[in-house]
Structures are given as structure tokens and as C-alpha cells.
C-alpha atoms as a PDB file:
ATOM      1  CA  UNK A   1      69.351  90.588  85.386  1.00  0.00           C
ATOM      2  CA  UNK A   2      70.735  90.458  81.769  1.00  0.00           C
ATOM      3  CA  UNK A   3      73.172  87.105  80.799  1.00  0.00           C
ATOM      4  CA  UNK A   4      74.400  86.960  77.478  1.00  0.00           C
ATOM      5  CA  UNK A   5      77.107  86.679  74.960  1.00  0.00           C
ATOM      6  CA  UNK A   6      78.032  89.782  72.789  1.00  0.00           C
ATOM      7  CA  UNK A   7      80.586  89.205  69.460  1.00  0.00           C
ATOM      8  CA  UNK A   8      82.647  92.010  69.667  1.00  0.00           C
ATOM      9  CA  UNK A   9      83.715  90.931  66.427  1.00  0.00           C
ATOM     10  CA  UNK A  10      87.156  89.269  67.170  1.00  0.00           C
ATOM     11  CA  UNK A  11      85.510  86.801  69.812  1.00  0.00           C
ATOM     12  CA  UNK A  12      82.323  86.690  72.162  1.00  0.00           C
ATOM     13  CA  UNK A  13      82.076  87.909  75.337  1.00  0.00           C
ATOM     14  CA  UNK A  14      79.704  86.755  78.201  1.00  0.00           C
ATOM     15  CA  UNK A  15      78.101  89.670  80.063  1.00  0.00           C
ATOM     16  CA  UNK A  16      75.875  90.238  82.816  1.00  0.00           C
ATOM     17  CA  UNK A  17      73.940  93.506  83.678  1.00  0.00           C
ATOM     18  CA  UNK A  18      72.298  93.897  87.164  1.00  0.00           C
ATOM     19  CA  UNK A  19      69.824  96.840  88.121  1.00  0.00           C
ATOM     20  CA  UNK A  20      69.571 100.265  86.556  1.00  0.00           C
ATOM     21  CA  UNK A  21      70.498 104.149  87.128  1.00  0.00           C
ATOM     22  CA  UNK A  22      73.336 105.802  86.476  1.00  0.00           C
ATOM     23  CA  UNK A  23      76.383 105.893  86.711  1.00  0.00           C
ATOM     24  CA  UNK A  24      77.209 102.618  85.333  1.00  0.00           C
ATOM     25  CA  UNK A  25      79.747 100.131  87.340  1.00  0.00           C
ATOM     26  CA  UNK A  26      81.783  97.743  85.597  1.00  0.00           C
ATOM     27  CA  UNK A  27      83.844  95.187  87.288  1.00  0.00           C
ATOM     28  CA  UNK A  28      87.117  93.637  85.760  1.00  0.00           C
ATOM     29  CA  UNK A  29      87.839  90.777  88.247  1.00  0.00           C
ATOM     30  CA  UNK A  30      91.544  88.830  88.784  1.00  0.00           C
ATOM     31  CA  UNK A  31      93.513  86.774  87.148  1.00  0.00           C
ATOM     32  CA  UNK A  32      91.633  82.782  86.904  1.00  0.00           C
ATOM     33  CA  UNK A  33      89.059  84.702  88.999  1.00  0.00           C
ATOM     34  CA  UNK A  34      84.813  84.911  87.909  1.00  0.00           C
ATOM     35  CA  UNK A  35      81.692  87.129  88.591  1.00  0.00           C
ATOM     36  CA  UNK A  36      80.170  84.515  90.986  1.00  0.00           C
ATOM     37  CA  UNK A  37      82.171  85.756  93.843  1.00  0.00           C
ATOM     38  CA  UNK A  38      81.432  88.821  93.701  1.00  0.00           C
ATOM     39  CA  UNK A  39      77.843  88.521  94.184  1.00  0.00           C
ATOM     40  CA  UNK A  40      77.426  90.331  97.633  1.00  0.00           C
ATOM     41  CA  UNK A  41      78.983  93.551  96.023  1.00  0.00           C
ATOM     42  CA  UNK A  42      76.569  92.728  92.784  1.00  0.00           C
ATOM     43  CA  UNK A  43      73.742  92.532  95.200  1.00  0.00           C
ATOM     44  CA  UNK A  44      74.174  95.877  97.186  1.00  0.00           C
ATOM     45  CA  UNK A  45      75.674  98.213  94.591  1.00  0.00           C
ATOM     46  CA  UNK A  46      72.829  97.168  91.733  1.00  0.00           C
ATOM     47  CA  UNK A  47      69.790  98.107  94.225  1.00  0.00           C
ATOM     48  CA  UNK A  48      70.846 101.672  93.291  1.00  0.00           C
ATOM     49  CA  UNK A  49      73.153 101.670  89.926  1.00  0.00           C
ATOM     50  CA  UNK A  50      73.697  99.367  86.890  1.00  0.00           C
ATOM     51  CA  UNK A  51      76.252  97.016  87.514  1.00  0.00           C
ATOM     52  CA  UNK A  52      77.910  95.252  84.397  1.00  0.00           C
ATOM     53  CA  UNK A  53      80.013  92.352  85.196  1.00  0.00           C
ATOM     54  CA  UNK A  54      81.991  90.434  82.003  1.00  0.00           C
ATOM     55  CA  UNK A  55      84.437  87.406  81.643  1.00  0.00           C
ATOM     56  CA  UNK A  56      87.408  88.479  79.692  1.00  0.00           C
ATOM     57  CA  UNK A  57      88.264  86.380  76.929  1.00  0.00           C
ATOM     58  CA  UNK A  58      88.918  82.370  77.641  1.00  0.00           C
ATOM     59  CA  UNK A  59      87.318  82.701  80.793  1.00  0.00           C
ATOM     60  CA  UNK A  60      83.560  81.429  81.784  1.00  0.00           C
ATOM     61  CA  UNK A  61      81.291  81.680  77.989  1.00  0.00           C
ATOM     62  CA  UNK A  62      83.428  83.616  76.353  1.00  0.00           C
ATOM     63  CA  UNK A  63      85.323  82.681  73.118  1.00  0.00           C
ATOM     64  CA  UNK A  64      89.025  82.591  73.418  1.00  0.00           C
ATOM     65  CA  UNK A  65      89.869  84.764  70.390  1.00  0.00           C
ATOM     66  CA  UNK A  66      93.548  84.246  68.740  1.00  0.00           C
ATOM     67  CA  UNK A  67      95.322  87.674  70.582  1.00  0.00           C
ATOM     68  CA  UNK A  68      97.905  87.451  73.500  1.00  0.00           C
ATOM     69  CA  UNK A  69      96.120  88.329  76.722  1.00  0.00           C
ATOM     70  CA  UNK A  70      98.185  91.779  77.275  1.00  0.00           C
ATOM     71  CA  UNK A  71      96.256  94.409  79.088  1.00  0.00           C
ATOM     72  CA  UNK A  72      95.769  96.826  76.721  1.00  0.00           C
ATOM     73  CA  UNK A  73      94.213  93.633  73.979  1.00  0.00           C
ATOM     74  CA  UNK A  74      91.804  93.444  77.232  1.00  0.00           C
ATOM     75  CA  UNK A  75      91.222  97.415  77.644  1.00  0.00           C
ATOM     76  CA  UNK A  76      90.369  97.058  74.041  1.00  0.00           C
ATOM     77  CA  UNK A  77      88.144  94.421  74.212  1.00  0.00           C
ATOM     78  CA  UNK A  78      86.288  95.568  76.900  1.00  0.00           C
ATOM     79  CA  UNK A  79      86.008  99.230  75.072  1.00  0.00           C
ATOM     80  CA  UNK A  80      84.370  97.441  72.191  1.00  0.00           C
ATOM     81  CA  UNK A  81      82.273  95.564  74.720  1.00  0.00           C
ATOM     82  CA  UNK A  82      80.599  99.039  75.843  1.00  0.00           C
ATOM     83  CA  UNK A  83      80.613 100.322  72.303  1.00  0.00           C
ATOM     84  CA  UNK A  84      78.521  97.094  71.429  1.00  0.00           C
ATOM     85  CA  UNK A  85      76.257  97.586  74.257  1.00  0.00           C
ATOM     86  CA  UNK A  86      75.942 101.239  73.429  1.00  0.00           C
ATOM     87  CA  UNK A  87      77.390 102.755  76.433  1.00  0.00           C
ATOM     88  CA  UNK A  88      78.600 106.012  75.299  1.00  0.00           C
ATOM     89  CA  UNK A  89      78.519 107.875  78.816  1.00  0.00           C
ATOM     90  CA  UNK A  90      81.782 107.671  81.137  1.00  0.00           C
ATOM     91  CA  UNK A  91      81.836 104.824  83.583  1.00  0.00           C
ATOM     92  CA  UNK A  92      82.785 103.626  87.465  1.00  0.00           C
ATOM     93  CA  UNK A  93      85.562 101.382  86.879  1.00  0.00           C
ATOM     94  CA  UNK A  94      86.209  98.123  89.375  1.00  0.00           C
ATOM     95  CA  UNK A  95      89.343  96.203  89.155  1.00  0.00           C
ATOM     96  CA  UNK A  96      90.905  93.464  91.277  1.00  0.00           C
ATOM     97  CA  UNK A  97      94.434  92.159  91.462  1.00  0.00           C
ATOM     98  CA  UNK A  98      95.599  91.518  87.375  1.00  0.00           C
ATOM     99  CA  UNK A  99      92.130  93.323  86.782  1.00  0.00           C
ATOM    100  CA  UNK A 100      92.829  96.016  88.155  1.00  0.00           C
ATOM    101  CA  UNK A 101      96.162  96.329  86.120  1.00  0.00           C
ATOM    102  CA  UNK A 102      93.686  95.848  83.140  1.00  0.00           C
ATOM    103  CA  UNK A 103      91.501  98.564  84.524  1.00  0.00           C
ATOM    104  CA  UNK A 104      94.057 100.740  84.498  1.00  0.00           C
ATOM    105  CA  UNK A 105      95.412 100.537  81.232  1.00  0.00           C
ATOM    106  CA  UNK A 106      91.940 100.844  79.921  1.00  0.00           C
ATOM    107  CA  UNK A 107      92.224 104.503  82.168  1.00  0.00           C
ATOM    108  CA  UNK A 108      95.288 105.385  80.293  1.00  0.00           C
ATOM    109  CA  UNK A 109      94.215 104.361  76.901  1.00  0.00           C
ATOM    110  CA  UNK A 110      90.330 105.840  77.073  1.00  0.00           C
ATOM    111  CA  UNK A 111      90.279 108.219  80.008  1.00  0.00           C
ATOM    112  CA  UNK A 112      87.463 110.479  79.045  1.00  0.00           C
ATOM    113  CA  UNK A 113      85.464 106.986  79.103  1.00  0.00           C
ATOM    114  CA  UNK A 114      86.526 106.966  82.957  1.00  0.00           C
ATOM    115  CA  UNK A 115      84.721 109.115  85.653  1.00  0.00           C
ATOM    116  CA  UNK A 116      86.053 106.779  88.671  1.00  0.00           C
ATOM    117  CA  UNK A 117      87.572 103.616  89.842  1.00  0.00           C
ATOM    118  CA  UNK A 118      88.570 101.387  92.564  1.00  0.00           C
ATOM    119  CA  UNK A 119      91.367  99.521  92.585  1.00  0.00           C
ATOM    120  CA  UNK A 120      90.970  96.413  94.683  1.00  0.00           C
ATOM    121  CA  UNK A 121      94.479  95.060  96.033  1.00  0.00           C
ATOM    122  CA  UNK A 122      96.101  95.448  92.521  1.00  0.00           C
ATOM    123  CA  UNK A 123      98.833  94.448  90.539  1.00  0.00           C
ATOM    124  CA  UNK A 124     101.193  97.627  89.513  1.00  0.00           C
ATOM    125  CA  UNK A 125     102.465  99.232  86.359  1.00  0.00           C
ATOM    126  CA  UNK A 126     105.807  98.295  88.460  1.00  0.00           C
ATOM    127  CA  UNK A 127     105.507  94.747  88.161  1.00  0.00           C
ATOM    128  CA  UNK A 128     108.738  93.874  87.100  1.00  0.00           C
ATOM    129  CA  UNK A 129     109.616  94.895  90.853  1.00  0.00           C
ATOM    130  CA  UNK A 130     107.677  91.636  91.949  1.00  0.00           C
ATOM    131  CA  UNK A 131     109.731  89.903  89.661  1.00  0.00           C
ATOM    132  CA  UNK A 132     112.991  90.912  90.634  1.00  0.00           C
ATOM    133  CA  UNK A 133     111.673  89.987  94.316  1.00  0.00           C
ATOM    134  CA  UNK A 134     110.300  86.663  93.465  1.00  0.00           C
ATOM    135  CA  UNK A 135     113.888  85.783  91.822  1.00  0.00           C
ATOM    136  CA  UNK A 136     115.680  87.778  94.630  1.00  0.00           C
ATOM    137  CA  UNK A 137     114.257  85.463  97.679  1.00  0.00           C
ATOM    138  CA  UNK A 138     115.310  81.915  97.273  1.00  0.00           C
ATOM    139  CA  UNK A 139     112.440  80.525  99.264  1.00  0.00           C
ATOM    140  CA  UNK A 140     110.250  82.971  97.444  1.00  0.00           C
ATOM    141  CA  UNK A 141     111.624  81.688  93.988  1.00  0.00           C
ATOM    142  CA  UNK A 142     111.320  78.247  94.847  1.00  0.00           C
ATOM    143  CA  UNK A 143     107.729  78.297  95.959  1.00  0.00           C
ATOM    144  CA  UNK A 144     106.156  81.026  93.563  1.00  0.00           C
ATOM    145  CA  UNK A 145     108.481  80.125  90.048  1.00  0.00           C
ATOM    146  CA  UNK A 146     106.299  82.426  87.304  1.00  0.00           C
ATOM    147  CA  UNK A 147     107.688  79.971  84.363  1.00  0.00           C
ATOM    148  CA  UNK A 148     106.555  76.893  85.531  1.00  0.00           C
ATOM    149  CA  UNK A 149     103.418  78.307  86.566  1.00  0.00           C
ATOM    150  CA  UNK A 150     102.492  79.655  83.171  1.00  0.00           C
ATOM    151  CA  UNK A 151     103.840  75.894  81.978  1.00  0.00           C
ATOM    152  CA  UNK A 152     101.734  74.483  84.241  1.00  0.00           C
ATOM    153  CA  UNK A 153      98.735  76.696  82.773  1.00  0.00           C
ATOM    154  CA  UNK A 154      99.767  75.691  79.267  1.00  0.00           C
ATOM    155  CA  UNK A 155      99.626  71.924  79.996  1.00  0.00           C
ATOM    156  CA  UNK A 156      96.052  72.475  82.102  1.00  0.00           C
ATOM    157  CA  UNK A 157      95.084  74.413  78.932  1.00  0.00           C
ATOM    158  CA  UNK A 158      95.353  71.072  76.435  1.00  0.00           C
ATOM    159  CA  UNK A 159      93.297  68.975  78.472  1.00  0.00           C
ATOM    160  CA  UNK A 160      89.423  68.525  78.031  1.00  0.00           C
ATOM    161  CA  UNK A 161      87.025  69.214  80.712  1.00  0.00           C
ATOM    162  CA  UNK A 162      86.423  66.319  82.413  1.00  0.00           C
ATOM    163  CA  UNK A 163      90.436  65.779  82.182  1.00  0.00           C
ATOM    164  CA  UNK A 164      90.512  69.223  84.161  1.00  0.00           C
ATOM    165  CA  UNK A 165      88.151  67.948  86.924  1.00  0.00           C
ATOM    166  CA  UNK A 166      89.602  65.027  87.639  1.00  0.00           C
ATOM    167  CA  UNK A 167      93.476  66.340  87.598  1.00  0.00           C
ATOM    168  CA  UNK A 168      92.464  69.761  89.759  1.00  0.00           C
ATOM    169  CA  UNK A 169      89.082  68.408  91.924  1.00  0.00           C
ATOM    170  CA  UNK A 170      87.503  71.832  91.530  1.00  0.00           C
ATOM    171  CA  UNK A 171      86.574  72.535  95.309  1.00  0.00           C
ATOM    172  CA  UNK A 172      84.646  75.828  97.174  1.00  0.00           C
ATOM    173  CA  UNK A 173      86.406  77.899  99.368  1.00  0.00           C
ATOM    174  CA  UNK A 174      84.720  78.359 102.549  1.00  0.00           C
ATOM    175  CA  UNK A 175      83.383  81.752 101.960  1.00  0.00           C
ATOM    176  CA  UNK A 176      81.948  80.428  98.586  1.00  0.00           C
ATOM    177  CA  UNK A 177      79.640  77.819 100.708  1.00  0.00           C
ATOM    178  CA  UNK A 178      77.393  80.337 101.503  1.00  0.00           C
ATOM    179  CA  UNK A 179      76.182  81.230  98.106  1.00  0.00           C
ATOM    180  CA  UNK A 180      73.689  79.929  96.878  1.00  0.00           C
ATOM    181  CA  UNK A 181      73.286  76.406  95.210  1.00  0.00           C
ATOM    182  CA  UNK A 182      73.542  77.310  92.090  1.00  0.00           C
ATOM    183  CA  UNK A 183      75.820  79.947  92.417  1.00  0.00           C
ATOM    184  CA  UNK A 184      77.963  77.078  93.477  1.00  0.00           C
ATOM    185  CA  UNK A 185      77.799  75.304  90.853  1.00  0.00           C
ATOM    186  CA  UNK A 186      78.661  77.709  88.503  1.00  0.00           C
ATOM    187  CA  UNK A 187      81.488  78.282  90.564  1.00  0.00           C
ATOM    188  CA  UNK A 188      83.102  74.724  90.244  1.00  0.00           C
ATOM    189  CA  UNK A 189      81.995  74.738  86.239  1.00  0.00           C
ATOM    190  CA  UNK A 190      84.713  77.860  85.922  1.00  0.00           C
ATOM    191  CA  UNK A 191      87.297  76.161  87.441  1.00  0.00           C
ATOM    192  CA  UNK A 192      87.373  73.235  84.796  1.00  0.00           C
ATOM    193  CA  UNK A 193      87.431  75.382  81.527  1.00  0.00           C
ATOM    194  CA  UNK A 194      90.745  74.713  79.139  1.00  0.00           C
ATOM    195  CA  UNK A 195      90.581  78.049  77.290  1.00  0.00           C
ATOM    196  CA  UNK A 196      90.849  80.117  80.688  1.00  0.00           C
ATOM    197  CA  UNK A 197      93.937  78.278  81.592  1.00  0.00           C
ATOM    198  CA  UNK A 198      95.200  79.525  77.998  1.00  0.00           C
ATOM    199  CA  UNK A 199      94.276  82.799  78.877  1.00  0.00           C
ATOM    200  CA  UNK A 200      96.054  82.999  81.894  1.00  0.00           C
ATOM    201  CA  UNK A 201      99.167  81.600  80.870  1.00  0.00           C
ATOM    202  CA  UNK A 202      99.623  84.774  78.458  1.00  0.00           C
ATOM    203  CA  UNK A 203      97.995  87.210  80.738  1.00  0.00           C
ATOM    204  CA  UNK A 204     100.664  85.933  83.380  1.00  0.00           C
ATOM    205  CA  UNK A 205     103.278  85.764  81.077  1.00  0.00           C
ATOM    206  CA  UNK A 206     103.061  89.350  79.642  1.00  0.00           C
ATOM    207  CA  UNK A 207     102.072  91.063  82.883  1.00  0.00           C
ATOM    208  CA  UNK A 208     104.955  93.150  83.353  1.00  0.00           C
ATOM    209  CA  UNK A 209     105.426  94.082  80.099  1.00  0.00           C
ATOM    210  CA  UNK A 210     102.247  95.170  79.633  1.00  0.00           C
ATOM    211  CA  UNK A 211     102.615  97.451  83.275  1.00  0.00           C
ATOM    212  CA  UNK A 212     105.476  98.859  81.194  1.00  0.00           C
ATOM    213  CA  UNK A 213     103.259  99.524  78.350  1.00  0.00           C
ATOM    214  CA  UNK A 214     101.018 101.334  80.678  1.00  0.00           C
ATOM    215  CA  UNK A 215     103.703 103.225  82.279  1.00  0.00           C
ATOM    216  CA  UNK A 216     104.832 104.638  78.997  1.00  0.00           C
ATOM    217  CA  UNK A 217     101.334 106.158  78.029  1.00  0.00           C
ATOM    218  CA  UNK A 218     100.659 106.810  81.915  1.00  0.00           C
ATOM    219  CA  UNK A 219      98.421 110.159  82.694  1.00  0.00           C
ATOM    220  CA  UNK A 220      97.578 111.143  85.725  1.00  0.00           C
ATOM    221  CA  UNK A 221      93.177 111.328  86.692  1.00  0.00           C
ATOM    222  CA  UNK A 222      91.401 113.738  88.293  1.00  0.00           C
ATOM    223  CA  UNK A 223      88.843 111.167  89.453  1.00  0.00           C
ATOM    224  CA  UNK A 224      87.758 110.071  92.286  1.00  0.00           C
ATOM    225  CA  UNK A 225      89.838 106.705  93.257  1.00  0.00           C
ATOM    226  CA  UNK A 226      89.538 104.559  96.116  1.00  0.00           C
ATOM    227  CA  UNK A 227      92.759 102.030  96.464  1.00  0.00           C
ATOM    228  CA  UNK A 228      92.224  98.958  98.688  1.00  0.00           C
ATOM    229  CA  UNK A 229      95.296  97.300  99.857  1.00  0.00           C
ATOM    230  CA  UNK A 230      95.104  94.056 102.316  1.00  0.00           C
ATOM    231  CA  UNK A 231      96.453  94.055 105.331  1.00  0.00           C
ATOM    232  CA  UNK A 232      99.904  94.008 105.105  1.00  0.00           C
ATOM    233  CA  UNK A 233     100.359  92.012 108.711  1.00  0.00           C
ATOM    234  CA  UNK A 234      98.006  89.207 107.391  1.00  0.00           C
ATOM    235  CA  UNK A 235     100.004  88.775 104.343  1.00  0.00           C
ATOM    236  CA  UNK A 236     103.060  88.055 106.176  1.00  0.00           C
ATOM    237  CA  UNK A 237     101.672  85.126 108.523  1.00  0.00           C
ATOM    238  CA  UNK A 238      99.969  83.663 105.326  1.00  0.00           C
ATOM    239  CA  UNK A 239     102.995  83.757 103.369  1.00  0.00           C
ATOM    240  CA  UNK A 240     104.500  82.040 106.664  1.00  0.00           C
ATOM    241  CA  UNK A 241     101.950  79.645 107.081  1.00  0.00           C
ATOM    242  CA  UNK A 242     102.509  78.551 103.718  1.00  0.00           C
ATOM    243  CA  UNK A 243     106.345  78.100 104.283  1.00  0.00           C
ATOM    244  CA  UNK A 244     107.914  81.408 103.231  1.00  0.00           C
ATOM    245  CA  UNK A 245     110.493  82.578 105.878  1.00  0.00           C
ATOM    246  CA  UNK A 246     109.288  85.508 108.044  1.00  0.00           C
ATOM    247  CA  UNK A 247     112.420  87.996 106.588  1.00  0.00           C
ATOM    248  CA  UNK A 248     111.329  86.775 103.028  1.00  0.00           C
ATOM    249  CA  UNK A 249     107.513  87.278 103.555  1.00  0.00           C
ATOM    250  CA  UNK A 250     107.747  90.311 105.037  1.00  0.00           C
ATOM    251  CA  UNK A 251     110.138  91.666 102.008  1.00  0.00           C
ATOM    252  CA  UNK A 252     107.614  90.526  99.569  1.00  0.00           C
ATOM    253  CA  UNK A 253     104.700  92.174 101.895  1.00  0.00           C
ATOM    254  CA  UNK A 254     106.420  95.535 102.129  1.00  0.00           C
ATOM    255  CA  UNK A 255     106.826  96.045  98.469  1.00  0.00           C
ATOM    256  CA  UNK A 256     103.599  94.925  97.531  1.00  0.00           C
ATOM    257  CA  UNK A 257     102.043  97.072 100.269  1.00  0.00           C
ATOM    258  CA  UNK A 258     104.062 100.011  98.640  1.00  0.00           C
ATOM    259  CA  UNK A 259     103.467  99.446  95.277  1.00  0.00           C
ATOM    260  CA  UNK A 260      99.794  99.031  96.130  1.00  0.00           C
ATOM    261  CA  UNK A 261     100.019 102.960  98.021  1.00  0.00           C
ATOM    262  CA  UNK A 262     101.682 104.204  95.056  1.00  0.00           C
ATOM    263  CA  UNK A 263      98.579 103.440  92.606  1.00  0.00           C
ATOM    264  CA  UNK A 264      96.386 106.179  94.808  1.00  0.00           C
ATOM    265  CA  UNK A 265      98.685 108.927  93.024  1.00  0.00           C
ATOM    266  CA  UNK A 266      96.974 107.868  89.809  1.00  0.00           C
ATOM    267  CA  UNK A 267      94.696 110.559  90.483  1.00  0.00           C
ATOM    268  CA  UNK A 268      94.268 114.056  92.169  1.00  0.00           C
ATOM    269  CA  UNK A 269      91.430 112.772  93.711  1.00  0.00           C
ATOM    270  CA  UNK A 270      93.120 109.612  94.965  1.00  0.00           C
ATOM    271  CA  UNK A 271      93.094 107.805  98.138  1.00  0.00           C
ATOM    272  CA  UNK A 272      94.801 104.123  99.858  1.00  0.00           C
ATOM    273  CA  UNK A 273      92.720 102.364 102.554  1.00  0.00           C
ATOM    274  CA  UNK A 274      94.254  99.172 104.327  1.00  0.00           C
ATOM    275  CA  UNK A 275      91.623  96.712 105.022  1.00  0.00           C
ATOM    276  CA  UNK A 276      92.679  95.119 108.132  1.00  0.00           C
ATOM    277  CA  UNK A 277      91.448  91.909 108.441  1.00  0.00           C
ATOM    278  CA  UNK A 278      91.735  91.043 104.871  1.00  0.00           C
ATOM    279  CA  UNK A 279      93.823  88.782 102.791  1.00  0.00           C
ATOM    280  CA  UNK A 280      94.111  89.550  98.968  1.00  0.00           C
ATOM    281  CA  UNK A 281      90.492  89.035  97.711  1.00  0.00           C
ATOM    282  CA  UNK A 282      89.165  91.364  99.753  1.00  0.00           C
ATOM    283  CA  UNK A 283      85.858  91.673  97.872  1.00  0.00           C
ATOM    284  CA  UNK A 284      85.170  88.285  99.143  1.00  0.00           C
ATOM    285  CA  UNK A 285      86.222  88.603 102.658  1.00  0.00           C
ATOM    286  CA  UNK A 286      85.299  91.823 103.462  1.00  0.00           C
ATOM    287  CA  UNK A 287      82.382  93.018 101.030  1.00  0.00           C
ATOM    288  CA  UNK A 288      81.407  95.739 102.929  1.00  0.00           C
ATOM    289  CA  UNK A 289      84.511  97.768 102.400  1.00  0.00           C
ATOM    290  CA  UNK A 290      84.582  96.971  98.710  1.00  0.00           C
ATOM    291  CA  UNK A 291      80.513  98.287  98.507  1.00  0.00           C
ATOM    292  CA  UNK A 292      81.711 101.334 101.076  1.00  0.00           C
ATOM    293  CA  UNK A 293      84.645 102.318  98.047  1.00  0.00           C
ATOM    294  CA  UNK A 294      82.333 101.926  95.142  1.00  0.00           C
ATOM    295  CA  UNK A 295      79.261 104.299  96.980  1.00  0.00           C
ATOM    296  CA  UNK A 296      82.069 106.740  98.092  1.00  0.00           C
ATOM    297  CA  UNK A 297      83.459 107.067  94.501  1.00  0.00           C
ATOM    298  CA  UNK A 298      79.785 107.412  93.301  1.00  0.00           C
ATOM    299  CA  UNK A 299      79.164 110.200  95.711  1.00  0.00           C
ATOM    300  CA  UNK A 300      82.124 111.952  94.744  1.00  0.00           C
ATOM    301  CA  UNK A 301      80.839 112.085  91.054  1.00  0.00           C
ATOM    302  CA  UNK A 302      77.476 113.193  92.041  1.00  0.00           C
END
């Protein structure tokens, strides 16, 4: 394994490079989210491939840089990234959730760079539909409200680190107890940095306009594409169990479930999979199926 920061010349950027081979994998994960999660799919895809895994800009060692945290500043960044590194040949593209909104504005902006991707329960170029939901449903409103989220980011954002960890008690998820110790750690050490809170508030707050931006320069592939959507019955009772009225969570549920479908007609060669059994970070809960996507896409290539 390879750790270490690359200036790309507007900020650094922390990178890590697992195994060798070709074709290369790169993974763009979500929104607040690290590479320490996904280290089953690390583990299993890097025994036969090189794997590159990065934090975007704010998050984990990387420099915050003065940009807005559109997608297409992170396409860019991340192009310059592989430029710096000196990968030249077309590449595997991974992208969950908002990442996978930034992987696919990186698609529309540099598609010869692109020979196949899998989009991992992903936000849409449609965004703004979520939106209009969100301030649709009452409930939905009152639970979810974007603005004071982003606020709420802001104000995390001016704090200092031990400030962070004593005003959010950074905590493992039960999956995450599993990983090693260290692994662990580094976990709970992401969770109290004020520069990724920054970066999230304007990656959140320009999310839908940059699915726009996308959707005006949109092309369609003819790559191999594997779409993972979670399963759209387990969404519902979560949304339920967190207080969201059944009629409201199951509106919310069956737009993002068809937003999610839509994405596979990105490319000729696309296809959606439900993972049953899976909430929304399905590389985490169900590995295999993420590791299953990425080999399939590879095999297509080959």
C-alpha cells in the first residue's frame, strides 16, 4: 500500500493505492463519508487490480483549497489527481451516494478517461426532484430541512477539533467494530475534522445545481455500468422507524428508487440491481455485491 499527499497545485490531496494490474479502480466515496469503510471491497478487488482510493478536498489529510465543493470543481480535481500520478490510461470508476453524482460528472466532462463505473445507491442529475419532495412532505421537511443542515455544517466547521469531539462524541457503527484497531481509530479521527464539515456544507448546498450542470453537458456511455440501488422496502421501515409517516416514506422511497433506475440508462451497456437486504451504504453492509459489480464491470472490459 501507497499513503500520501499529492499538491495538485490548488490544494493537497491524500491518496492511497492498493495492489497492482490493470485496469485501475478508483473509488469516490459519499458525502462526510472516508476510505476506512470501504476496506473489505479494498481488500478483495486489490488482490487482482490497483485500487486508488482519495479524500476529496476538506476531508481526512487533504487541504481544503478556497473553491465551492460543486461536482464538476471535484471531477476536476480528481482529473488532476490522475494527471499528477501519471495515469494516462482510462479507468474503472466507483461512486457512492454524492460520489457517485461526482463520478458522474467527471464521466460527462472526461469520458474517454472512463472505461466503466458503478454507481453505488447514488444521488441523481435530478436532484432538485428530492428537493421538491423533501419540501413537499411536511414530516419529511421537518425532519430532513437541507438549510439548517448545511447551517449546522457551517457552525461544526468553525470549531477546533477537540471542540468537534466533545459536541458530536464521534462513535463506530456496528459494522465498523469489526475492523481492525486501527482502522478504528482512524475512523473516529475523520469524524472530528472542521474543514470536512466546510466541505460538506457547499457540496450539500450546490448539489442540485451541480446535477443540473451535469444534465446540461450529459452524454450517454457505452460502458459497462453496474447501478446498485438499496432495497427500496428497507428504506421505507427505516424512514418509519425514524418517525417519517409510512405514506411519506414510501413517497420519498419510490422516487429515489426511480431516480436511482434511471442512472442505468447512462450507458448502452447499463444495468440496475436492487440489493435486498441493504440500506443506503451498501458497500458496508453488503460488500460482496459491491466486489460482485466492480469484477463484473472488469470482465466486461476484458
Amino acid at each position: 500500500m501507497i499513503r500520501k499527499l499529492v499538491d495538485i497545485g490548488t490544494k493537497k490531496l491524500e491518496i492511497n493505492i492498493h495492489g497492482t494490474g490493470m485496469p485501475i479502480v478508483v473509488i469516490e466515496t459519499g458525502m462526510g463519508c472516508s476510505w476506512y469503510d470501504w476496506y473489505e471491497v479494498i481488500c478483495e478487488i486489490s488482490k487482482k487490480t490497483t485500487v486508488i482510493t482519495y479524500h476529496r478536498s476538506g476531508y481526512g489529510e487533504s487541504t481544503l483549497g478556497k473553491e465551492e465543493r460543486s461536482t464538476k470543481q471535484i471531477a476536476e480535481d480528481l482529473n488532476r489527481l490522475l494527471e499528477k500520478e501519471s495515469i494516462d490510461s482510462p479507468i474503472v470508476l466507483i461512486g457512492h451516494s454524492f460520489g457517485g453524482l461526482c463520478v458522474q460528472h467527471f464521466a460527462s466532462l472526461f469520458p474517454e478517461k472512463v472505461m466503466g463505473m458503478v454507481l453505488i445507491d447514488s444521488n441523481s442529475i435530478d436532484e432538485y426532484k428530492m428537493d421538491e419532495i423533501r419540501n413537499k412532505l411536511p414530516n419529511l421537511k421537518k425532519m430532513f430541512p437541507k438549510n439548517k443542515i448545511i447551517e449546522s455544517w457551517k457552525e461544526l466547521s468553525l470549531k477546533s477539533k477537540s471542540q468537534l469531539e466533545t459536541t458530536i462524541c464521534p462513535k463506530l457503527l456496528p459494522g465498523q467494530m469489526k475492523f481492525a484497531e486501527e482502522i478504528q481509530k482512524c475512523i473516529l479521527k475523520f469524524q472530528i475534522n472542521p474543514n470536512m464539515y466546510s466541505a460538506m456544507a457547499s457540496e450539500l448546498e450546490l448539489m442540485s445545481q451541480s446535477g443540473q450542470e451535469i444534465k446540461n453537458s450529459f452524454i450517454t456511455l457505452d460502458i459497462p455500468l453496474k447501478v446498485l440501488g438499496r432495497d427500496m422496502e428497507l428504506g421505507v421501515k427505516w424512514n418509519v422507524d425514524m418517525g417519517l409517516p409510512q405514506n411519506e416514506a414510501i413517497m420519498f422511497e419510490n422516487l429515489w428508487h426511480s431516480l436511482i433506475k434511471e442512472e442505468a440508462s447512462n450507458s448502452t451497456k447499463g444495468q440496475f440491481i436492487e440489493v435486498k437486504g441493504s440500506k443506503h451504504s451498501i458497500y458496508r453492509t453488503n460488500p460482496e455485491f459491491v466486489v460482485k459489480a466492480i469484477n463484473d464491470v472488469i470482465a466486461e472490459i476484458d
